[in-house]
N, C-alpha and C. Protein backbone atom coordinates (compact mmCIF):
# COMPACT_ATOMS: atom_id res chain seq x y z
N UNK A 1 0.85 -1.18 0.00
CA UNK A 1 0.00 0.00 0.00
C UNK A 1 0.89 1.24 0.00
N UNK A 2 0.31 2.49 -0.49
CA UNK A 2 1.12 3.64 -0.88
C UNK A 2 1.36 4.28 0.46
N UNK A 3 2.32 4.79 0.99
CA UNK A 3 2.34 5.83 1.78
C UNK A 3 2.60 7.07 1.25
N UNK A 4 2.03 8.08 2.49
CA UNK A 4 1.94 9.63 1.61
C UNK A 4 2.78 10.34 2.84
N UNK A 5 3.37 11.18 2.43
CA UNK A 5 4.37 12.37 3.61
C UNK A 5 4.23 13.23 3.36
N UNK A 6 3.61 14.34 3.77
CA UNK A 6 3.36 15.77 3.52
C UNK A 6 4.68 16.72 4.52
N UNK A 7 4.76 17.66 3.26
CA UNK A 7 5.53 19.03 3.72
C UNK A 7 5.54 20.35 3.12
N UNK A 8 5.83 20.95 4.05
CA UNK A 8 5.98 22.45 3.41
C UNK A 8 5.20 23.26 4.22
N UNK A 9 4.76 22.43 4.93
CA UNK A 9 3.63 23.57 5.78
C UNK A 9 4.51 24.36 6.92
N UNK A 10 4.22 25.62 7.71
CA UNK A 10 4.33 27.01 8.12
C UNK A 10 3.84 27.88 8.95
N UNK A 11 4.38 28.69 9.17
CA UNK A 11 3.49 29.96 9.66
C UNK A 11 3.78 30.72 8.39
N UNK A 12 2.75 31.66 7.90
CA UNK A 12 3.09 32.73 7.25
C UNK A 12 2.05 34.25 7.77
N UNK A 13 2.21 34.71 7.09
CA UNK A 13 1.55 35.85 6.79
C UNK A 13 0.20 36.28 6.25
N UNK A 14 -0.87 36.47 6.59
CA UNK A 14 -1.80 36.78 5.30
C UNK A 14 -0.96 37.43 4.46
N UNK A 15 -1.69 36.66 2.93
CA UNK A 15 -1.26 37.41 2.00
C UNK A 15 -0.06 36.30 0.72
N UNK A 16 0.33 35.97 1.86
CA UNK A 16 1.54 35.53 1.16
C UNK A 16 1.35 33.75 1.38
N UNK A 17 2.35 33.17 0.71
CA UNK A 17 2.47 31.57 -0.03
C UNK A 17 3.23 30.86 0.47
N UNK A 18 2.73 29.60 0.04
CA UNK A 18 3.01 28.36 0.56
C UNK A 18 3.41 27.50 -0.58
N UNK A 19 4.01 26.43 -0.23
CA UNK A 19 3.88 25.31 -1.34
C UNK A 19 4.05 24.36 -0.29
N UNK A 20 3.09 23.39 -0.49
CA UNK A 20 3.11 22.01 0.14
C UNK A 20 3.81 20.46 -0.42
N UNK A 21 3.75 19.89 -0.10
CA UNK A 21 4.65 18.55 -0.89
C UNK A 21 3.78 17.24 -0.21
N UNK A 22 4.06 16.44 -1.52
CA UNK A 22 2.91 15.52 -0.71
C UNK A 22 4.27 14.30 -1.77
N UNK A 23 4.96 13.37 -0.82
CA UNK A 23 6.02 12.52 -1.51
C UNK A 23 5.05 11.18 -1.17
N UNK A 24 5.22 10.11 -2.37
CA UNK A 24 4.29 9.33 -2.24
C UNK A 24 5.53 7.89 -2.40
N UNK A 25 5.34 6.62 -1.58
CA UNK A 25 6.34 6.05 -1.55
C UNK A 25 6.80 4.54 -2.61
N UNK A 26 5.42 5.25 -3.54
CA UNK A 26 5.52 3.97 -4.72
C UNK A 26 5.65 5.17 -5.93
N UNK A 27 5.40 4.70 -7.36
CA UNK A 27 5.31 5.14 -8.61
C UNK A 27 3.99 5.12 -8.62
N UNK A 28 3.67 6.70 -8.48
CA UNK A 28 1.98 7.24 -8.82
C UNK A 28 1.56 7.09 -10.32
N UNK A 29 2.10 6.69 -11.48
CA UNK A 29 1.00 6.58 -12.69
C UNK A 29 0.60 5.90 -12.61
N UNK A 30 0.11 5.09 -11.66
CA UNK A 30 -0.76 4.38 -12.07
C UNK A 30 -1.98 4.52 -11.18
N UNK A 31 -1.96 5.22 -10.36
CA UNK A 31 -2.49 6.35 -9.22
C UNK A 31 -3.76 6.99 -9.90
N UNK A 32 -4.72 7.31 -10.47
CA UNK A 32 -5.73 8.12 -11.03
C UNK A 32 -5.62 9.36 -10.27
N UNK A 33 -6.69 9.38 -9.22
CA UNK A 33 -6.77 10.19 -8.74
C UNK A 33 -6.19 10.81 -7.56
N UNK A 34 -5.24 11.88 -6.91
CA UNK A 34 -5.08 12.22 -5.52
C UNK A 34 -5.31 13.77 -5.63
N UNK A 35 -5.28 14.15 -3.88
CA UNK A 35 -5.91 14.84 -3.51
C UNK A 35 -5.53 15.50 -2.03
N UNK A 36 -5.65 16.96 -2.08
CA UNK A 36 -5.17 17.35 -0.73
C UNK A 36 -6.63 17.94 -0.21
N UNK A 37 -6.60 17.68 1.39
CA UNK A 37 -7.98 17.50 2.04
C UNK A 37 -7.00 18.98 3.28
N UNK A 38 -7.96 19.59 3.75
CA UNK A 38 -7.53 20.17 5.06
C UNK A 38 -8.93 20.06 6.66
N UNK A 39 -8.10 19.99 7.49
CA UNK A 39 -8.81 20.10 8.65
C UNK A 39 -8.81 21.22 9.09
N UNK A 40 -9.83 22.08 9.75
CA UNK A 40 -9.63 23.16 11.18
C UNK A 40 -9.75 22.60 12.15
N UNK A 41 -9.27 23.23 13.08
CA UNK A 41 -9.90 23.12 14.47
C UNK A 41 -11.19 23.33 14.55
N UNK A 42 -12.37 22.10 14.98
CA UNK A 42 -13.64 21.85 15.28
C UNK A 42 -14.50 22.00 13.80
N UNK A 43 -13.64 21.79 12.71
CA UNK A 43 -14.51 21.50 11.70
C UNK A 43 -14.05 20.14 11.44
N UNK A 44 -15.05 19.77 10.12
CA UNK A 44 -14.57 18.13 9.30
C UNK A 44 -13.36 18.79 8.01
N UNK A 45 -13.08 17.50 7.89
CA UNK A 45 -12.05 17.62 6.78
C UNK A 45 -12.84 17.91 5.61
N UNK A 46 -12.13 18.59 4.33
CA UNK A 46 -12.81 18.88 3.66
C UNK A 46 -11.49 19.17 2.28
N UNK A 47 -12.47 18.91 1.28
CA UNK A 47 -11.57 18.83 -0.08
C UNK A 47 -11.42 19.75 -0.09
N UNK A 48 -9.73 20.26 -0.76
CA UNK A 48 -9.02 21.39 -1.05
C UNK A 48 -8.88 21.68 -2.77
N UNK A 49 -8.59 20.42 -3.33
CA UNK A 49 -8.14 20.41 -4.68
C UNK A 49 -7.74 18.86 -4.51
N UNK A 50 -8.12 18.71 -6.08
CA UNK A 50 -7.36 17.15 -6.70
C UNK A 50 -7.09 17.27 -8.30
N UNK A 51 -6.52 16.30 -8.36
CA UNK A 51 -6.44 15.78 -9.79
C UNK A 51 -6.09 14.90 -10.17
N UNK A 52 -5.99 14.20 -11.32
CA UNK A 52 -6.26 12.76 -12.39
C UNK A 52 -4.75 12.52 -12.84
N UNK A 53 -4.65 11.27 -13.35
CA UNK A 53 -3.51 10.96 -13.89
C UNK A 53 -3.54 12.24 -15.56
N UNK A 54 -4.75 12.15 -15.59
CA UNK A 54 -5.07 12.94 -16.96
C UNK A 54 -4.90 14.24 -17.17
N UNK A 55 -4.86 14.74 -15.61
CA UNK A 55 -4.41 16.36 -15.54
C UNK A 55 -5.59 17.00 -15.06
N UNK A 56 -6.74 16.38 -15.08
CA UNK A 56 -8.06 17.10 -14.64
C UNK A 56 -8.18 17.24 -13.19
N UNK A 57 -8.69 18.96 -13.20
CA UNK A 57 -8.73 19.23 -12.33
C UNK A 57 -10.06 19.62 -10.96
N UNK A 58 -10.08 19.94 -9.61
CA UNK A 58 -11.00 20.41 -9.16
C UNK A 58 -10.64 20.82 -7.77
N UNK A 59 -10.91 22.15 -7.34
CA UNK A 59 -10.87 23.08 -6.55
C UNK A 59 -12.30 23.35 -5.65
N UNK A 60 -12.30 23.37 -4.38
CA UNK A 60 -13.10 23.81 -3.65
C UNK A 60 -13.17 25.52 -3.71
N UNK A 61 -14.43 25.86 -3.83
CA UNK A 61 -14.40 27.21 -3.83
C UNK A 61 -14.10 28.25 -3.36
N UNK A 62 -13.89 27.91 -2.21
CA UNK A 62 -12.78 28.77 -1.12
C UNK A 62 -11.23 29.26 -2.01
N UNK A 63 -10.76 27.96 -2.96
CA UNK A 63 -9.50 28.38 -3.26
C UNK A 63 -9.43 28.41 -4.18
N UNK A 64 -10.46 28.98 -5.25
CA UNK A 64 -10.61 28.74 -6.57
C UNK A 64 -9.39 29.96 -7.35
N UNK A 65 -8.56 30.28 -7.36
CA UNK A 65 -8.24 31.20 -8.10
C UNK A 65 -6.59 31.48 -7.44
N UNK A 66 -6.59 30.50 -6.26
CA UNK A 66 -5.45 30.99 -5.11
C UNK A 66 -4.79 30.21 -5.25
N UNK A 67 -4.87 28.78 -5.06
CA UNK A 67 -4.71 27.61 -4.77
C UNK A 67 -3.90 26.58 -6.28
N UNK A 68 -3.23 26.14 -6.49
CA UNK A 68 -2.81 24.94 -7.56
C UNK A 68 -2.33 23.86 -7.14
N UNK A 69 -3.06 22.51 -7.48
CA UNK A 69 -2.84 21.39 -7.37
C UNK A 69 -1.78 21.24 -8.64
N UNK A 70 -0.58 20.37 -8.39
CA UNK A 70 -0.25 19.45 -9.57
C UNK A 70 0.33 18.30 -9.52
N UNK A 71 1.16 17.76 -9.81
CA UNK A 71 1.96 16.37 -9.46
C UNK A 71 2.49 15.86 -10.83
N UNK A 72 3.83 15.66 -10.23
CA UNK A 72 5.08 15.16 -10.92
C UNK A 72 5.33 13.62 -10.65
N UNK A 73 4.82 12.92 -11.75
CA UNK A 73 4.42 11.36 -11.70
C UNK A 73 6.25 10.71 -12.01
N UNK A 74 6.72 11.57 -12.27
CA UNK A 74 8.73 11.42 -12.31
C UNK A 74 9.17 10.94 -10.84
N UNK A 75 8.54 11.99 -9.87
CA UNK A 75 9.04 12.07 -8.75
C UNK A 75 8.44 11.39 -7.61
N UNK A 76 7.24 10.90 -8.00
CA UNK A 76 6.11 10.72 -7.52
C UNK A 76 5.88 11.61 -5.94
N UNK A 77 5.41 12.53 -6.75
CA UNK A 77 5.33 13.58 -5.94
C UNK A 77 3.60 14.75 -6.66
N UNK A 78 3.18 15.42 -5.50
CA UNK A 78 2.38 16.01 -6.04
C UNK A 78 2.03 17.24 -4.91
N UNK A 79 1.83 18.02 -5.70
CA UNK A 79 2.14 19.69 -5.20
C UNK A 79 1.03 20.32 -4.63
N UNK A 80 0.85 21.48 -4.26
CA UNK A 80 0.22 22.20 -3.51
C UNK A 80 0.42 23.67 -3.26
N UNK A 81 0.22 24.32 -3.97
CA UNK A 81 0.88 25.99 -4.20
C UNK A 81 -0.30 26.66 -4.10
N UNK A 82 0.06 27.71 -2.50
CA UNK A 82 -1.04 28.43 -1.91
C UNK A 82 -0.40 30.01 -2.20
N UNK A 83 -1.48 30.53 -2.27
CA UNK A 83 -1.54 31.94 -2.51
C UNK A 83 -2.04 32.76 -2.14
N UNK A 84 -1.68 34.07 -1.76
CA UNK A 84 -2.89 35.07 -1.50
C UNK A 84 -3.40 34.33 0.21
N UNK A 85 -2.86 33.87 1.03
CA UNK A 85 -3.39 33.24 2.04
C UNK A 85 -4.20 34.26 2.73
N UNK A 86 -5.27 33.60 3.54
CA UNK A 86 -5.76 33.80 4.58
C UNK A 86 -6.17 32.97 6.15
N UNK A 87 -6.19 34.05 6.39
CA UNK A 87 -6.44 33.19 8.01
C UNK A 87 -7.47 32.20 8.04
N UNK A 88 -8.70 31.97 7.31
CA UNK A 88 -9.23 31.05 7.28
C UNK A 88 -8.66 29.53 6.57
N UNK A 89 -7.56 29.62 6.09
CA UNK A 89 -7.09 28.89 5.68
C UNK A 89 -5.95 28.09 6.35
N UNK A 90 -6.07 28.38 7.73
CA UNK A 90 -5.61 27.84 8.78
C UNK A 90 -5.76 26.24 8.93
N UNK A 91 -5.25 25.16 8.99
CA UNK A 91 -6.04 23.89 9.04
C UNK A 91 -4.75 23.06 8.84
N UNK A 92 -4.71 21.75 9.38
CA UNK A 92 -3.65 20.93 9.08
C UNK A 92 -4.13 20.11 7.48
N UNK A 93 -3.39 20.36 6.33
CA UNK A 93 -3.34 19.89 5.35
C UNK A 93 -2.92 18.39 5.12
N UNK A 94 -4.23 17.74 4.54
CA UNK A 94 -3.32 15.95 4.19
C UNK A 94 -3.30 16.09 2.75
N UNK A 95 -2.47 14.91 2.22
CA UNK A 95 -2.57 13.97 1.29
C UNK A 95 -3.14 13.12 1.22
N UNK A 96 -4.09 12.60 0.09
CA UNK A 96 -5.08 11.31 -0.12
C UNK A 96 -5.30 10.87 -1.23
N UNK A 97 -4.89 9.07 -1.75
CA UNK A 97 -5.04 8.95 -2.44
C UNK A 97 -6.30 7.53 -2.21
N UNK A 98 -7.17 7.44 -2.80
CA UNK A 98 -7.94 5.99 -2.44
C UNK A 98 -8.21 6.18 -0.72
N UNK A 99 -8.17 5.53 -0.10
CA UNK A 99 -8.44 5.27 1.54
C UNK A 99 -6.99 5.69 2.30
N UNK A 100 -6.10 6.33 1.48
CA UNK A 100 -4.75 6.40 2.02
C UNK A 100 -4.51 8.06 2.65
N UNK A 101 -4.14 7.91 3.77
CA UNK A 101 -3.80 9.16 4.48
C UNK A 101 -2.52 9.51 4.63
N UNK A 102 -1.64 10.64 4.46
CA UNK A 102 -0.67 11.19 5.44
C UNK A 102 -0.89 11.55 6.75
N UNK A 103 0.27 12.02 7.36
CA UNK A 103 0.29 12.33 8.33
C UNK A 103 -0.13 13.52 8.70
N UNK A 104 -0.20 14.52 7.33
CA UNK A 104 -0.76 16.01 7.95
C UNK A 104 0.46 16.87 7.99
N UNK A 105 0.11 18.26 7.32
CA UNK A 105 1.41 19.04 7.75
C UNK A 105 0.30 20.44 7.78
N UNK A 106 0.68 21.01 9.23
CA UNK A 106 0.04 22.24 9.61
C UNK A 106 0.29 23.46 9.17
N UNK A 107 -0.92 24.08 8.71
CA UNK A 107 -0.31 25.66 7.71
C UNK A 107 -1.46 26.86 8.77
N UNK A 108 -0.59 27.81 8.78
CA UNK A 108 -1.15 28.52 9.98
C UNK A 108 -0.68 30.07 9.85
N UNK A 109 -1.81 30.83 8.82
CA UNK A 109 -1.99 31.99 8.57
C UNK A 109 -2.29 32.88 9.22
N UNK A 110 -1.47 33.56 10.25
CA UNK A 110 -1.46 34.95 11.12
C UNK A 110 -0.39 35.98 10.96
N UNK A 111 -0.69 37.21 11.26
CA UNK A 111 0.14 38.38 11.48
C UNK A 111 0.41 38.57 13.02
């Protein structure tokens, strides 16, 4: 079974960016779909962005315009490039592919 390791997560700033890393411990083409999910404190997890071996994409509306999913099936690796942050965007970020979880890497937007 695949394992997933997330990184890149922070404190930053409103305003300003992130890039997350999500290293996966097999060869993802053959992987369809993955996907980064985030938690808050006292909410449910909830989809951030994913995408397909095919390149297709989908964004929760919160980060529609901020946010880029991609992944490098070379490296088996797949990305996470935040933008424009805000404090609501506070939440420990996973990786998910199928029923498979990381461990979570915490991103934490204050001045």
């Amino acid at each position: 079974q695949v394992q997933l390791v997330e990184s890149g997560g922070g404190l930053v700033q409103p305003g300003g960016s992130l890039r997350l890393s999500c290293a996966a411990s097999e060869n993802i083409n053959s992987i369809n779909y993955m996907a980064w999910y985030r938690q808050a404190p006292g909410k449910e997890r909830e989809l951030v962005a994913g995408i397909t071996r095919g390149g297709f994409l989908n964004y929760a509306d919160s980060v529609k315009g901020r946010f880029t999913i991609s992944r490098d099936n070379a490296k088996n690796r797949v990305y996470l490039q935040m933008n424009s942050l805000k404090p609501e965007d506070t939440a420990v970020y996973y990786c998910n592919t199928q029923s498979v979880w990381g461990q979570g890497t915490q991103v934490t937007v204050s001045s």
